[in-house]
C-alpha atoms as a PDB file:
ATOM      1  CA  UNK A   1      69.709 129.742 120.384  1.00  0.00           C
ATOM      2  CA  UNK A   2      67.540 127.350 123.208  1.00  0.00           C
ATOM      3  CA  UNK A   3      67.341 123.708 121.267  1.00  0.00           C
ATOM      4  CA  UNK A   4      63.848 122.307 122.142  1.00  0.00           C
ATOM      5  CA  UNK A   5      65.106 119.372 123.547  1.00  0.00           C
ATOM      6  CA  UNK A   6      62.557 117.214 125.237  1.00  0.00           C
ATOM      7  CA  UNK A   7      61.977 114.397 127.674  1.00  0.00           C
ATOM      8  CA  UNK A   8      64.744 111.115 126.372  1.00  0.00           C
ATOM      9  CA  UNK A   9      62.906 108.870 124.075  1.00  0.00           C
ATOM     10  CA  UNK A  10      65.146 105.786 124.190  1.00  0.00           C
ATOM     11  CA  UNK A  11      68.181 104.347 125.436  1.00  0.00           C
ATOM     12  CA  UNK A  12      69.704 101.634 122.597  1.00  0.00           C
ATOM     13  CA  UNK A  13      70.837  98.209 123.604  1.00  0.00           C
ATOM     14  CA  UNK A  14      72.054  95.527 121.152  1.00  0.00           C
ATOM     15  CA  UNK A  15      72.344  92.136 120.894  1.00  0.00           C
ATOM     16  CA  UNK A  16      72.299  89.067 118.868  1.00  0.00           C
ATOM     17  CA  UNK A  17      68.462  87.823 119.884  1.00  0.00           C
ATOM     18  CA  UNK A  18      65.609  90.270 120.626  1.00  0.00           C
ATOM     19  CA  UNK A  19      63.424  87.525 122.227  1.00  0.00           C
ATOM     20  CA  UNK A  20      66.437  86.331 125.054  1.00  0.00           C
ATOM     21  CA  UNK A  21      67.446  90.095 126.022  1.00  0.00           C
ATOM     22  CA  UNK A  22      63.855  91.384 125.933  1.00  0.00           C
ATOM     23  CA  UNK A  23      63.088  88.607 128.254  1.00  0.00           C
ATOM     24  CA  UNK A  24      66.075  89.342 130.578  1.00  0.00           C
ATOM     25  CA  UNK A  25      64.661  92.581 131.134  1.00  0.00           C
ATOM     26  CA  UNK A  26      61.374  90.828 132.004  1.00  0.00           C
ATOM     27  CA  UNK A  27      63.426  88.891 134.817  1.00  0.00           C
ATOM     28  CA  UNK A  28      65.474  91.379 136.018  1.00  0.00           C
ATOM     29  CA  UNK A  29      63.661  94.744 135.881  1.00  0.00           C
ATOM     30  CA  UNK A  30      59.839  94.386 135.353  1.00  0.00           C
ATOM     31  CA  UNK A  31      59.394  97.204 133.011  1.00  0.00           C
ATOM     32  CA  UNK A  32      56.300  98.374 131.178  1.00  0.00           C
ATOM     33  CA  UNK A  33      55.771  96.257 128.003  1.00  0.00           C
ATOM     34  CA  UNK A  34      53.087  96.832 125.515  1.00  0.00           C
ATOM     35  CA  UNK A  35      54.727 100.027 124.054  1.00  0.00           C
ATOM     36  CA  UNK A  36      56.157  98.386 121.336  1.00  0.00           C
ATOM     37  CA  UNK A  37      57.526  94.556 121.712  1.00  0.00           C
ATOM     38  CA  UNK A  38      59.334  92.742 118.809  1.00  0.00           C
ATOM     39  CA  UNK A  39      59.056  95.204 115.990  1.00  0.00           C
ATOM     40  CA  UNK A  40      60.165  94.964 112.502  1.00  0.00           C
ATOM     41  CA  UNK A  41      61.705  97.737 110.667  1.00  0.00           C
ATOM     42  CA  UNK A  42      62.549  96.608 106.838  1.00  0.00           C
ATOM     43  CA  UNK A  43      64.308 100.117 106.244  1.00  0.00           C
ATOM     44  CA  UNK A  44      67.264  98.965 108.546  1.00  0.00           C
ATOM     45  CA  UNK A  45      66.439  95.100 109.068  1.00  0.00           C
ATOM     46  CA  UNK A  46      66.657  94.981 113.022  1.00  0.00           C
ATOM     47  CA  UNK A  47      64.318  93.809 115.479  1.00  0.00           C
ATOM     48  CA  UNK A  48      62.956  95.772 118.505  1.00  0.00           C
ATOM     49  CA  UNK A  49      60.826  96.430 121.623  1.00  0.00           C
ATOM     50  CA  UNK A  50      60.747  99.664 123.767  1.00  0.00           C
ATOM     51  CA  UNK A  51      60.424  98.855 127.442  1.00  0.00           C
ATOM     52  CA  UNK A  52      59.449 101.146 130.310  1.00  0.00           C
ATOM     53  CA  UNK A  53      61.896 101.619 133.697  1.00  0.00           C
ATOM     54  CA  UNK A  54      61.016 104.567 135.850  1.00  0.00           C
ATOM     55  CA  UNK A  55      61.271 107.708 133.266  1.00  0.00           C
ATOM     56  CA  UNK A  56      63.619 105.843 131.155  1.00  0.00           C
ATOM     57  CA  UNK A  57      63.088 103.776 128.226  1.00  0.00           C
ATOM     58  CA  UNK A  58      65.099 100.980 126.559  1.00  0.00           C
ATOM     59  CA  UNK A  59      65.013 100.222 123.556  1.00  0.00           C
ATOM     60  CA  UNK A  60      66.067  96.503 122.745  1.00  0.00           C
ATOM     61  CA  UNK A  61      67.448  95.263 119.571  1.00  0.00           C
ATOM     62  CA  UNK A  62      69.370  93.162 117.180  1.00  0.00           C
ATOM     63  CA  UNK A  63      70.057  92.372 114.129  1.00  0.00           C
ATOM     64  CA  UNK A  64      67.432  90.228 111.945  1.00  0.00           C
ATOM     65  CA  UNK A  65      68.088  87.340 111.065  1.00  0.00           C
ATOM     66  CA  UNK A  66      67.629  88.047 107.625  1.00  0.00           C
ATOM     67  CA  UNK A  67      70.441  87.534 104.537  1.00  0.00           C
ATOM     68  CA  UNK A  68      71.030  91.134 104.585  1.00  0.00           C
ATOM     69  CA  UNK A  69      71.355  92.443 108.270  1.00  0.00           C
ATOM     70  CA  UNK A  70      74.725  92.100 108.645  1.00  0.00           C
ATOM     71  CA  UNK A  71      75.517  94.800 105.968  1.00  0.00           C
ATOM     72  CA  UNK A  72      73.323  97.457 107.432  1.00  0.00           C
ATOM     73  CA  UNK A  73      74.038  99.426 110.531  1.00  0.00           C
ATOM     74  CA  UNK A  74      72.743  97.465 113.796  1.00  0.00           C
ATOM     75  CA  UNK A  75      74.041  94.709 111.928  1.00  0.00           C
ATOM     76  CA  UNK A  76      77.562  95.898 111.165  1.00  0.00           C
ATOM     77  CA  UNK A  77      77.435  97.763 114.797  1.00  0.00           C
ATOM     78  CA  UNK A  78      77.001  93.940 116.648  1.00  0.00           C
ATOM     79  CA  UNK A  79      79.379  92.087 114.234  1.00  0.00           C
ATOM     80  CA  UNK A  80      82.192  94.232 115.269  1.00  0.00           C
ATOM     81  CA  UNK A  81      81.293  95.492 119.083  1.00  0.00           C
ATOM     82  CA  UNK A  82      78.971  92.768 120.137  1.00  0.00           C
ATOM     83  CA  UNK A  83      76.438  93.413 123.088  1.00  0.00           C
ATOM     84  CA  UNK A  84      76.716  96.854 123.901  1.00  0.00           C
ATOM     85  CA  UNK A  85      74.572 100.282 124.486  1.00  0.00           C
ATOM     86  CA  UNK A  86      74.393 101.957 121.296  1.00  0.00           C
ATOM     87  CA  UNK A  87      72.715 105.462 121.568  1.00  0.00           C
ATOM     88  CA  UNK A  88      70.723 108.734 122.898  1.00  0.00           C
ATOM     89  CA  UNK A  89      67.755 109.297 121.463  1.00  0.00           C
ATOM     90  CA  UNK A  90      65.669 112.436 122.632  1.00  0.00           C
ATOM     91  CA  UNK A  91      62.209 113.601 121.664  1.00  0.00           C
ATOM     92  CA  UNK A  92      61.982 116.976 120.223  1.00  0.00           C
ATOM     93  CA  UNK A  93      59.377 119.625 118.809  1.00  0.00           C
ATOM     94  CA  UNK A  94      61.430 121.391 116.463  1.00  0.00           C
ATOM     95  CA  UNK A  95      63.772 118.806 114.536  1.00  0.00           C
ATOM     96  CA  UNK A  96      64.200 121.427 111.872  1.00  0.00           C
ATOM     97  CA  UNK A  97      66.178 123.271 114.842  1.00  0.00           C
ATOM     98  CA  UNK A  98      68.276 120.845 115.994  1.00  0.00           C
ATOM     99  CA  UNK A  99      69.071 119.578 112.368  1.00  0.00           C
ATOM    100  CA  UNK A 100      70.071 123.157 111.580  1.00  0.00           C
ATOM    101  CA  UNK A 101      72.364 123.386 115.213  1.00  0.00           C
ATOM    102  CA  UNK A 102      73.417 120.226 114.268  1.00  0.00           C
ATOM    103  CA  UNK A 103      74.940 121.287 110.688  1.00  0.00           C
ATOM    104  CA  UNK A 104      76.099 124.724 111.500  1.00  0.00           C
ATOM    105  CA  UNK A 105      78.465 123.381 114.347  1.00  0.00           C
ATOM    106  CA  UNK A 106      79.917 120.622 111.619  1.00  0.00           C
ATOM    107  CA  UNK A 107      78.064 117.320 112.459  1.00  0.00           C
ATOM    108  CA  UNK A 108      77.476 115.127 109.909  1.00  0.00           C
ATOM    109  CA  UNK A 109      73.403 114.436 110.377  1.00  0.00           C
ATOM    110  CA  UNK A 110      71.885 111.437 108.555  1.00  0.00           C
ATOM    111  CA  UNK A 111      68.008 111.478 108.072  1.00  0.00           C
ATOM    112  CA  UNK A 112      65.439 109.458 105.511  1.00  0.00           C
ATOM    113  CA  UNK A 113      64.103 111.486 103.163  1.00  0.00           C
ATOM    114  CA  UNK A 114      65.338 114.414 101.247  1.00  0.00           C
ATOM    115  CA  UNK A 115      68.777 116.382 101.663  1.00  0.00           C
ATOM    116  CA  UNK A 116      67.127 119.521 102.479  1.00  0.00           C
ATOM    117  CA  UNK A 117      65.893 121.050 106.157  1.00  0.00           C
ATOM    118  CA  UNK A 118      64.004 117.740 107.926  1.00  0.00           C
ATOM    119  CA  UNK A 119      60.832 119.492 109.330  1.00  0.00           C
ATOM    120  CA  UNK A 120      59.693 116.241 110.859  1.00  0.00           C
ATOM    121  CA  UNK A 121      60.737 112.626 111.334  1.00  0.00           C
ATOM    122  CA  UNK A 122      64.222 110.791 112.976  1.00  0.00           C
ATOM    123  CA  UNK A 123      67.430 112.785 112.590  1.00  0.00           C
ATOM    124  CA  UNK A 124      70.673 111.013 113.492  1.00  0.00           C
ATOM    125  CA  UNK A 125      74.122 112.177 114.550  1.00  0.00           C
ATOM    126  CA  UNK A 126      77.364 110.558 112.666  1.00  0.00           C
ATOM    127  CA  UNK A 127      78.538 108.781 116.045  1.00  0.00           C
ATOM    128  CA  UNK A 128      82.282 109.966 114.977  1.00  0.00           C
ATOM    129  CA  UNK A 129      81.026 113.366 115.594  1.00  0.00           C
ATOM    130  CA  UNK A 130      79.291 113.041 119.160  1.00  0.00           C
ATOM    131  CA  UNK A 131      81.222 110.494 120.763  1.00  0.00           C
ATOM    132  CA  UNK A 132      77.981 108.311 120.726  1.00  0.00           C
ATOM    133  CA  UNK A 133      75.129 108.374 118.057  1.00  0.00           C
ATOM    134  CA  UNK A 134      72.492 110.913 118.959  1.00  0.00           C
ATOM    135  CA  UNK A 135      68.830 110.493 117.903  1.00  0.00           C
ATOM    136  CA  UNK A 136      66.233 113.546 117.721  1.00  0.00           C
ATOM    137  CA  UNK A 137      62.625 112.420 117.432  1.00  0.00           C
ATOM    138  CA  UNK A 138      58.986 114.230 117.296  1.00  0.00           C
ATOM    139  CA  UNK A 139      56.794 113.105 120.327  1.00  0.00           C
ATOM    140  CA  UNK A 140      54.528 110.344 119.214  1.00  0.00           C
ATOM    141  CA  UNK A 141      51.176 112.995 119.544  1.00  0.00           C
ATOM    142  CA  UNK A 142      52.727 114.582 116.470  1.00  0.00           C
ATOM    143  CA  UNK A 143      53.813 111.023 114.581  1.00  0.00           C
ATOM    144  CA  UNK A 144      51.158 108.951 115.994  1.00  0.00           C
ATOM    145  CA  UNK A 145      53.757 106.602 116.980  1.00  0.00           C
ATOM    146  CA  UNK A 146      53.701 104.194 119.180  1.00  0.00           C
ATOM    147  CA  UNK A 147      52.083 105.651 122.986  1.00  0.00           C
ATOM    148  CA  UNK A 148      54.684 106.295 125.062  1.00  0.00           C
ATOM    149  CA  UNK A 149      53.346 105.558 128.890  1.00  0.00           C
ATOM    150  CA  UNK A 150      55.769 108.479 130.848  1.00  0.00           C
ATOM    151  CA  UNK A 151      53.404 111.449 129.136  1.00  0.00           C
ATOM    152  CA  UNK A 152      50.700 110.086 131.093  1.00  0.00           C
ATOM    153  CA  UNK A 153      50.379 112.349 133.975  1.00  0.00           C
ATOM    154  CA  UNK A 154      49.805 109.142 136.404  1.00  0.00           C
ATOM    155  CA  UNK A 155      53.045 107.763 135.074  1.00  0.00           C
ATOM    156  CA  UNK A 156      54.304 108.093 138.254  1.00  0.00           C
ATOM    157  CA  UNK A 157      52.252 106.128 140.072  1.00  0.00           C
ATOM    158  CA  UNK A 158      51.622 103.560 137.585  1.00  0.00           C
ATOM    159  CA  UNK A 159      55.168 102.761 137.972  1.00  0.00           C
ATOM    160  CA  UNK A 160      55.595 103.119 141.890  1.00  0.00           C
ATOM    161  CA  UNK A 161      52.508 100.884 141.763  1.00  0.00           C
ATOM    162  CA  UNK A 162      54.424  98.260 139.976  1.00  0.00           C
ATOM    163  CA  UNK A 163      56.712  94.923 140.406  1.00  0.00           C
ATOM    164  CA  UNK A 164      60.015  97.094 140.138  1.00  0.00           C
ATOM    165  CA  UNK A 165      62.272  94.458 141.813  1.00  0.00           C
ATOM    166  CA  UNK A 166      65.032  96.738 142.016  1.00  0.00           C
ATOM    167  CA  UNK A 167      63.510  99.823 143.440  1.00  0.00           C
ATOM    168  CA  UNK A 168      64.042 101.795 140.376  1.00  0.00           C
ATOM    169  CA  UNK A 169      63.165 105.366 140.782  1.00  0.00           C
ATOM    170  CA  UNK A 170      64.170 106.763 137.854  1.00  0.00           C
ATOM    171  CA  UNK A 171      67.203 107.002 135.355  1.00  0.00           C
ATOM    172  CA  UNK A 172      70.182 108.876 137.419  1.00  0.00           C
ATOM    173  CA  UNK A 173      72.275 109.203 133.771  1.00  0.00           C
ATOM    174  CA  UNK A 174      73.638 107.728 131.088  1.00  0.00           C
ATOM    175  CA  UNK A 175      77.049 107.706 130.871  1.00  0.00           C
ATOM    176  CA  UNK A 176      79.121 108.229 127.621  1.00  0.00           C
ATOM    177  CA  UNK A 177      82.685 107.667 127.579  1.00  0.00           C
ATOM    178  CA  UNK A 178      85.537 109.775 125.576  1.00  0.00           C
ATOM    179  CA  UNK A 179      89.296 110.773 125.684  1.00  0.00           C
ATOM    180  CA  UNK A 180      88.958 113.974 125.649  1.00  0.00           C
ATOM    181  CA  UNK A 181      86.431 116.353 128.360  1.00  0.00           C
ATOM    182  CA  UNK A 182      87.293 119.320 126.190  1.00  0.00           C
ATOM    183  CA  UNK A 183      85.653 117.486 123.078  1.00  0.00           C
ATOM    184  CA  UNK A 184      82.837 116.010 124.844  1.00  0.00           C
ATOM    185  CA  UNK A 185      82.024 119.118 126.785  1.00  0.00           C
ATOM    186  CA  UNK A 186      81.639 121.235 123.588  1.00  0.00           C
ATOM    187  CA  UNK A 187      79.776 118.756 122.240  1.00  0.00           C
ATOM    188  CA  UNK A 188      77.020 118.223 124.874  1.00  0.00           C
ATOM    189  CA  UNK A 189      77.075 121.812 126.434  1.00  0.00           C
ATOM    190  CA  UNK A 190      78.390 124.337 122.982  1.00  0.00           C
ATOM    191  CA  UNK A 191      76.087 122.151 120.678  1.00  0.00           C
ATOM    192  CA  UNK A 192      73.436 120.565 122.321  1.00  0.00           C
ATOM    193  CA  UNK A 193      72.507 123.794 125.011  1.00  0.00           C
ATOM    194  CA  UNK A 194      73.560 121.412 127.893  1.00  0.00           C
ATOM    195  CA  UNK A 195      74.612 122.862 131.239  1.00  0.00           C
ATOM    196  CA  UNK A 196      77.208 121.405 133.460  1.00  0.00           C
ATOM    197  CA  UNK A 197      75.545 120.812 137.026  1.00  0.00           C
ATOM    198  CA  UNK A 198      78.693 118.552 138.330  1.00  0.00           C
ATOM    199  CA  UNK A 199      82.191 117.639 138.237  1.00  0.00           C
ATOM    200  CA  UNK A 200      84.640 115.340 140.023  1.00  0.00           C
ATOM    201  CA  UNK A 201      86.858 112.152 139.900  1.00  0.00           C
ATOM    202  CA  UNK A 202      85.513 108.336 141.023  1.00  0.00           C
ATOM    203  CA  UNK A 203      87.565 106.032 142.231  1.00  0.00           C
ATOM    204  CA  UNK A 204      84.407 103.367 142.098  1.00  0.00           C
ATOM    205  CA  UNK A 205      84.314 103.532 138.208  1.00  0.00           C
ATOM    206  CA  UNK A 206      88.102 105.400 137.652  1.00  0.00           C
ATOM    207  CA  UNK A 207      86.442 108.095 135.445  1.00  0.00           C
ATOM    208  CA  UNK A 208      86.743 111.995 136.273  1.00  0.00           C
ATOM    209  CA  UNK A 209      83.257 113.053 135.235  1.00  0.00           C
ATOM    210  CA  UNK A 210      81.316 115.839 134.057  1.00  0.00           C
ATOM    211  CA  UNK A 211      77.623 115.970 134.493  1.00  0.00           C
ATOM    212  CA  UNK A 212      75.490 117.676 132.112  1.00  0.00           C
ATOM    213  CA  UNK A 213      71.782 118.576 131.964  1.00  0.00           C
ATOM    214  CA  UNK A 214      70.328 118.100 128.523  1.00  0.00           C
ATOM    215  CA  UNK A 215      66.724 119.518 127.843  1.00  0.00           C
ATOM    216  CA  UNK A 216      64.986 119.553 131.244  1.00  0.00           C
ATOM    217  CA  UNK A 217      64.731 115.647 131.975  1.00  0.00           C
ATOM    218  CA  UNK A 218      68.382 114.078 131.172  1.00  0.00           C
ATOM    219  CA  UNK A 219      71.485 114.025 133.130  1.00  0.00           C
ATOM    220  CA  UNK A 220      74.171 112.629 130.608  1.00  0.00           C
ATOM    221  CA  UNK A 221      77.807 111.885 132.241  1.00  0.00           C
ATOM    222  CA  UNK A 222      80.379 112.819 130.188  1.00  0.00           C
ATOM    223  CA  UNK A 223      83.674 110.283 131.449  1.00  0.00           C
ATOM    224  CA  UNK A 224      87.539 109.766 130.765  1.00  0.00           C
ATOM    225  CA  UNK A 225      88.688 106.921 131.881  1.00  0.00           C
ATOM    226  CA  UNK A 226      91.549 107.666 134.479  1.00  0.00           C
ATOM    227  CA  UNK A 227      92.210 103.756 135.246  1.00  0.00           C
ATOM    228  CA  UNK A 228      92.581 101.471 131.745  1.00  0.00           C
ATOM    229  CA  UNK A 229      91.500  98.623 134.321  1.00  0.00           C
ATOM    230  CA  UNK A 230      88.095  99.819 134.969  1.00  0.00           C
ATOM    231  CA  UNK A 231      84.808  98.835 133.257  1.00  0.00           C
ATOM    232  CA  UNK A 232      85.248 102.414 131.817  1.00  0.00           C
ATOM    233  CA  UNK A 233      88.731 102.021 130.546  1.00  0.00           C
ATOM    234  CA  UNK A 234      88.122  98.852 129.104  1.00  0.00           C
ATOM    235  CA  UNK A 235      85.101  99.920 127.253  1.00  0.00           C
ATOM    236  CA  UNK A 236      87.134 102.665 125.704  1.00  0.00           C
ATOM    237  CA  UNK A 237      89.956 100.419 124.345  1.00  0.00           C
ATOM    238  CA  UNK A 238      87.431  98.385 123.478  1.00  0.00           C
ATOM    239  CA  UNK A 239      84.846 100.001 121.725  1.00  0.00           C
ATOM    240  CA  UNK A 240      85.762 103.417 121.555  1.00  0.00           C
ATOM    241  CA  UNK A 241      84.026 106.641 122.629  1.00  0.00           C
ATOM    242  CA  UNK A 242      80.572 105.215 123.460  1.00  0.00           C
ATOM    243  CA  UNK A 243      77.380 105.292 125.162  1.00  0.00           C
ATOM    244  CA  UNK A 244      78.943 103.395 128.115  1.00  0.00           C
ATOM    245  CA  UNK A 245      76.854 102.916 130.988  1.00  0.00           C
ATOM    246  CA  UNK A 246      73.583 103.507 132.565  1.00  0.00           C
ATOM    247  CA  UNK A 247      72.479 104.555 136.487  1.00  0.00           C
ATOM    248  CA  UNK A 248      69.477 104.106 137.760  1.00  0.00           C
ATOM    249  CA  UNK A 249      68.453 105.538 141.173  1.00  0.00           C
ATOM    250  CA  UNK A 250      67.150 103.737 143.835  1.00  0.00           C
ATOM    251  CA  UNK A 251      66.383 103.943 147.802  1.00  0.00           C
ATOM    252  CA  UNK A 252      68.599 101.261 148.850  1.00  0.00           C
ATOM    253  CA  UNK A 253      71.322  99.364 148.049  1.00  0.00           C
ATOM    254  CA  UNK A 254      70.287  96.076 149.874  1.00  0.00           C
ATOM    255  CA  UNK A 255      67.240  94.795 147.861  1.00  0.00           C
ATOM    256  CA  UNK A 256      69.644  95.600 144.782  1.00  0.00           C
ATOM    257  CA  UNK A 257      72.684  93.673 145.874  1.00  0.00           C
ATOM    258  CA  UNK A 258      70.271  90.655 147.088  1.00  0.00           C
ATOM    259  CA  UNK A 259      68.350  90.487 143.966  1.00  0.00           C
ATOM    260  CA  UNK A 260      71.043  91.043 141.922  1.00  0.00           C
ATOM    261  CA  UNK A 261      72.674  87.947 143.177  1.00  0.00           C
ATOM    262  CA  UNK A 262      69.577  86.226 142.711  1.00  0.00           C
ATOM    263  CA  UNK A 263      69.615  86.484 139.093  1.00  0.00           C
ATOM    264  CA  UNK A 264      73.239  85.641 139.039  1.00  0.00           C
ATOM    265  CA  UNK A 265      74.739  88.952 138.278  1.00  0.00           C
ATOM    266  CA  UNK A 266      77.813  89.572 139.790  1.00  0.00           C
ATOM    267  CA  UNK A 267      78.330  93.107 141.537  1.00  0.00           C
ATOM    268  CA  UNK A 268      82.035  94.060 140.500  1.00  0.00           C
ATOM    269  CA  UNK A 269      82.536  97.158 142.811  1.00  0.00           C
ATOM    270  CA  UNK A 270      80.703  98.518 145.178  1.00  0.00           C
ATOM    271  CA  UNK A 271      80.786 102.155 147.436  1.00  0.00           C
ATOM    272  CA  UNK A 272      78.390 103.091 150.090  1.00  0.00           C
ATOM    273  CA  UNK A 273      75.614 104.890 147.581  1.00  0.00           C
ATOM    274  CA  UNK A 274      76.722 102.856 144.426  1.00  0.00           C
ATOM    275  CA  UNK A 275      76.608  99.215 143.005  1.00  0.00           C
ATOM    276  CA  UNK A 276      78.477  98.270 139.808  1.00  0.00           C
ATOM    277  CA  UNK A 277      76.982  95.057 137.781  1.00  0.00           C
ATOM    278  CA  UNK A 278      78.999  92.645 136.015  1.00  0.00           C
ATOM    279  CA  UNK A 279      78.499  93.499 132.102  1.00  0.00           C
ATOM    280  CA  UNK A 280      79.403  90.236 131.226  1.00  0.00           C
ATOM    281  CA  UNK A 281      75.979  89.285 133.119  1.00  0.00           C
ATOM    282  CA  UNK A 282      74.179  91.830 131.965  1.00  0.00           C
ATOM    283  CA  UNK A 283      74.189  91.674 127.967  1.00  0.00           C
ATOM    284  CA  UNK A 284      77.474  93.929 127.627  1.00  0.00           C
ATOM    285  CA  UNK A 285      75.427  97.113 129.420  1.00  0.00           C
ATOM    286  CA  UNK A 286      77.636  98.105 132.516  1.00  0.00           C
ATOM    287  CA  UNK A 287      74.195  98.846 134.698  1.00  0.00           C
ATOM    288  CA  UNK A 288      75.126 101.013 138.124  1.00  0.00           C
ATOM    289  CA  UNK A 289      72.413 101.901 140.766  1.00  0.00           C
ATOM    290  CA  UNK A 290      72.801 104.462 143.012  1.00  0.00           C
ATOM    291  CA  UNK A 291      71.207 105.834 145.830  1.00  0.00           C
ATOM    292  CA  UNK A 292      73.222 109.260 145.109  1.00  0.00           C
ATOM    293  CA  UNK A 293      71.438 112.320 142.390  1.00  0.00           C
ATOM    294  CA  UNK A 294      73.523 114.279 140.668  1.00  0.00           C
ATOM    295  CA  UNK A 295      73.755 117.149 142.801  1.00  0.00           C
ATOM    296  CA  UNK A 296      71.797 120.263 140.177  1.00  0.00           C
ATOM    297  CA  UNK A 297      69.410 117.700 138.639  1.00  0.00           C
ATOM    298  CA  UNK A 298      66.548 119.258 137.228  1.00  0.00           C
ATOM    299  CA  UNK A 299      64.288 116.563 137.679  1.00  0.00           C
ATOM    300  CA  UNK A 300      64.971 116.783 141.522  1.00  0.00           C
ATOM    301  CA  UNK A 301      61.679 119.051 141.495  1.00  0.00           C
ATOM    302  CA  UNK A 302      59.610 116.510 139.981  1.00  0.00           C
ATOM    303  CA  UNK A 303      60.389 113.504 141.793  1.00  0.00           C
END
């Protein structure tokens, strides 16, 4: 069985205020507001605002401020990791599918509404059981949700049109971090239909990596940590498996590394087609740009 797994909704990113991280974003990336900006959801008391970079899309949050937060789970998830990527969401036509893959391979799947086959609406993976939490999501023409920009066919050039201080061309991959490539492997290939399109070791991050296609638009890297030093090791003691890190691809290095000082983020490591930022600039996301695509991308076509 083929999951119907679509184009990546949203990338998670947590922190104490929505207002200060949505308007480092502003600063630092330029993306596409207007999607959704400082949203209210009673059901799990966070804040949160979907931004726009490239084909990617972030979406900040934290905690509200409400008595109340703290006990829920974007609350519970900040008091005890802090700033930090939190999730993978991905947009899909058949959530009855997944939910169903999902279950039969042992996943623990949480969803609001009854206990019985979700047809439509959010699904969510226990994090414990896919090394990161995993979100499956209808596209907004079937929810009416909020527009999402990228399924505009002049997407594209709406974005190469815009500010984009960093040259951002699109999202190279997201990077989730385990102990075990066996574990994550099965979990992103066996369960989730992904196929491997690279492998290899980094000195740069201190990871051996696999690379895996999921659906027809996301790279994901699956890492272990070969150096407990590294941004990647750390994490891992840290946090645990995670979503750890996210590339974006650019044309050059340069304008990255000079703006990047410019907003006083430090650049901890650096190769010739890849530049590491300081998390403890950047909100507790380790960002990397890269000048390098994963070799097998399937987006290579469409770019």
């Amino acid at each position: 069985m083929t999951l119907n797994i679509g184009k990546l909704f949203h990338i998670v990113h947590i922190s104490e205020v929505l207002g200060a991280l949505d308007a480092w974003y502003d600063d630092v990336f330029a993306p596409r507001r207007g999607i959704m900006d400082n949203n209210y959801l009673p059901r799990e008391m966070r804040d949160g605002s979907l931004l726009a970079i490239g084909d990617a899309v972030i979406e900040t949050m934290a905690p509200s401020v409400r008595p109340g937060s703290e006990v829920l789970p974007v609350g519970k998830f900040f008091d005890r990791f802090g700033r930090h990527l939190h999730s993978l969401a991905w947009y899909t036509d058949d959530v009855g599918g997944v939910w169903e893959r999902l279950v039969d391979k042992g996943i623990r799947v949480i969803h609001h509404g009854p206990d019985e086959r979700p047809d439509e609406g959010d699904i969510y993976t226990h994090p414990k059981d896919t090394l990161t939490q995993l979100e499956f999501f209808q596209p907004p023409a079937a929810t009416g949700g909020p527009p999402d920009p990228r399924f505009d066919p002049t997407w594209p050039e709406q974005w190469a049109a815009s500010d984009n201080p960093l040259g951002v061309d699109r999202l190279a991959y997201a990077t989730v971090v385990g102990h075990d490539m066996d574990r994550a492997s099965s979990i992103f290939v066996d369960v989730l239909g992904g196929t491997i399109i690279d492998e290899g070791a980094s000195v740069l991050t201190g990871t051996v990596s696999t690379f895996v296609a999921v659906g027809s638009e996301t790279v994901v890297e699956l890492a272990v940590p070969t150096d407990a030093g590294s941004l990647a090791g750390r994490d891992l003691a840290a946090v645990g498996e995670s979503c750890h890190a996210l590339a974006f691809l650019v044309e050059d290095l340069g304008p990255v590394a000079s703006h990047l000082g410019a907003k006083g983020i430090t650049i901890v490591a650096r190769d010739d087609t890849t530049i590491l930022a300081d998390p403890a600039d950047t909100y507790g996301a380790p960002f990397r740009f890269t000048t390098r695509a994963v070799p097998g991308d399937p987006r290579a076509g469409l770019v």
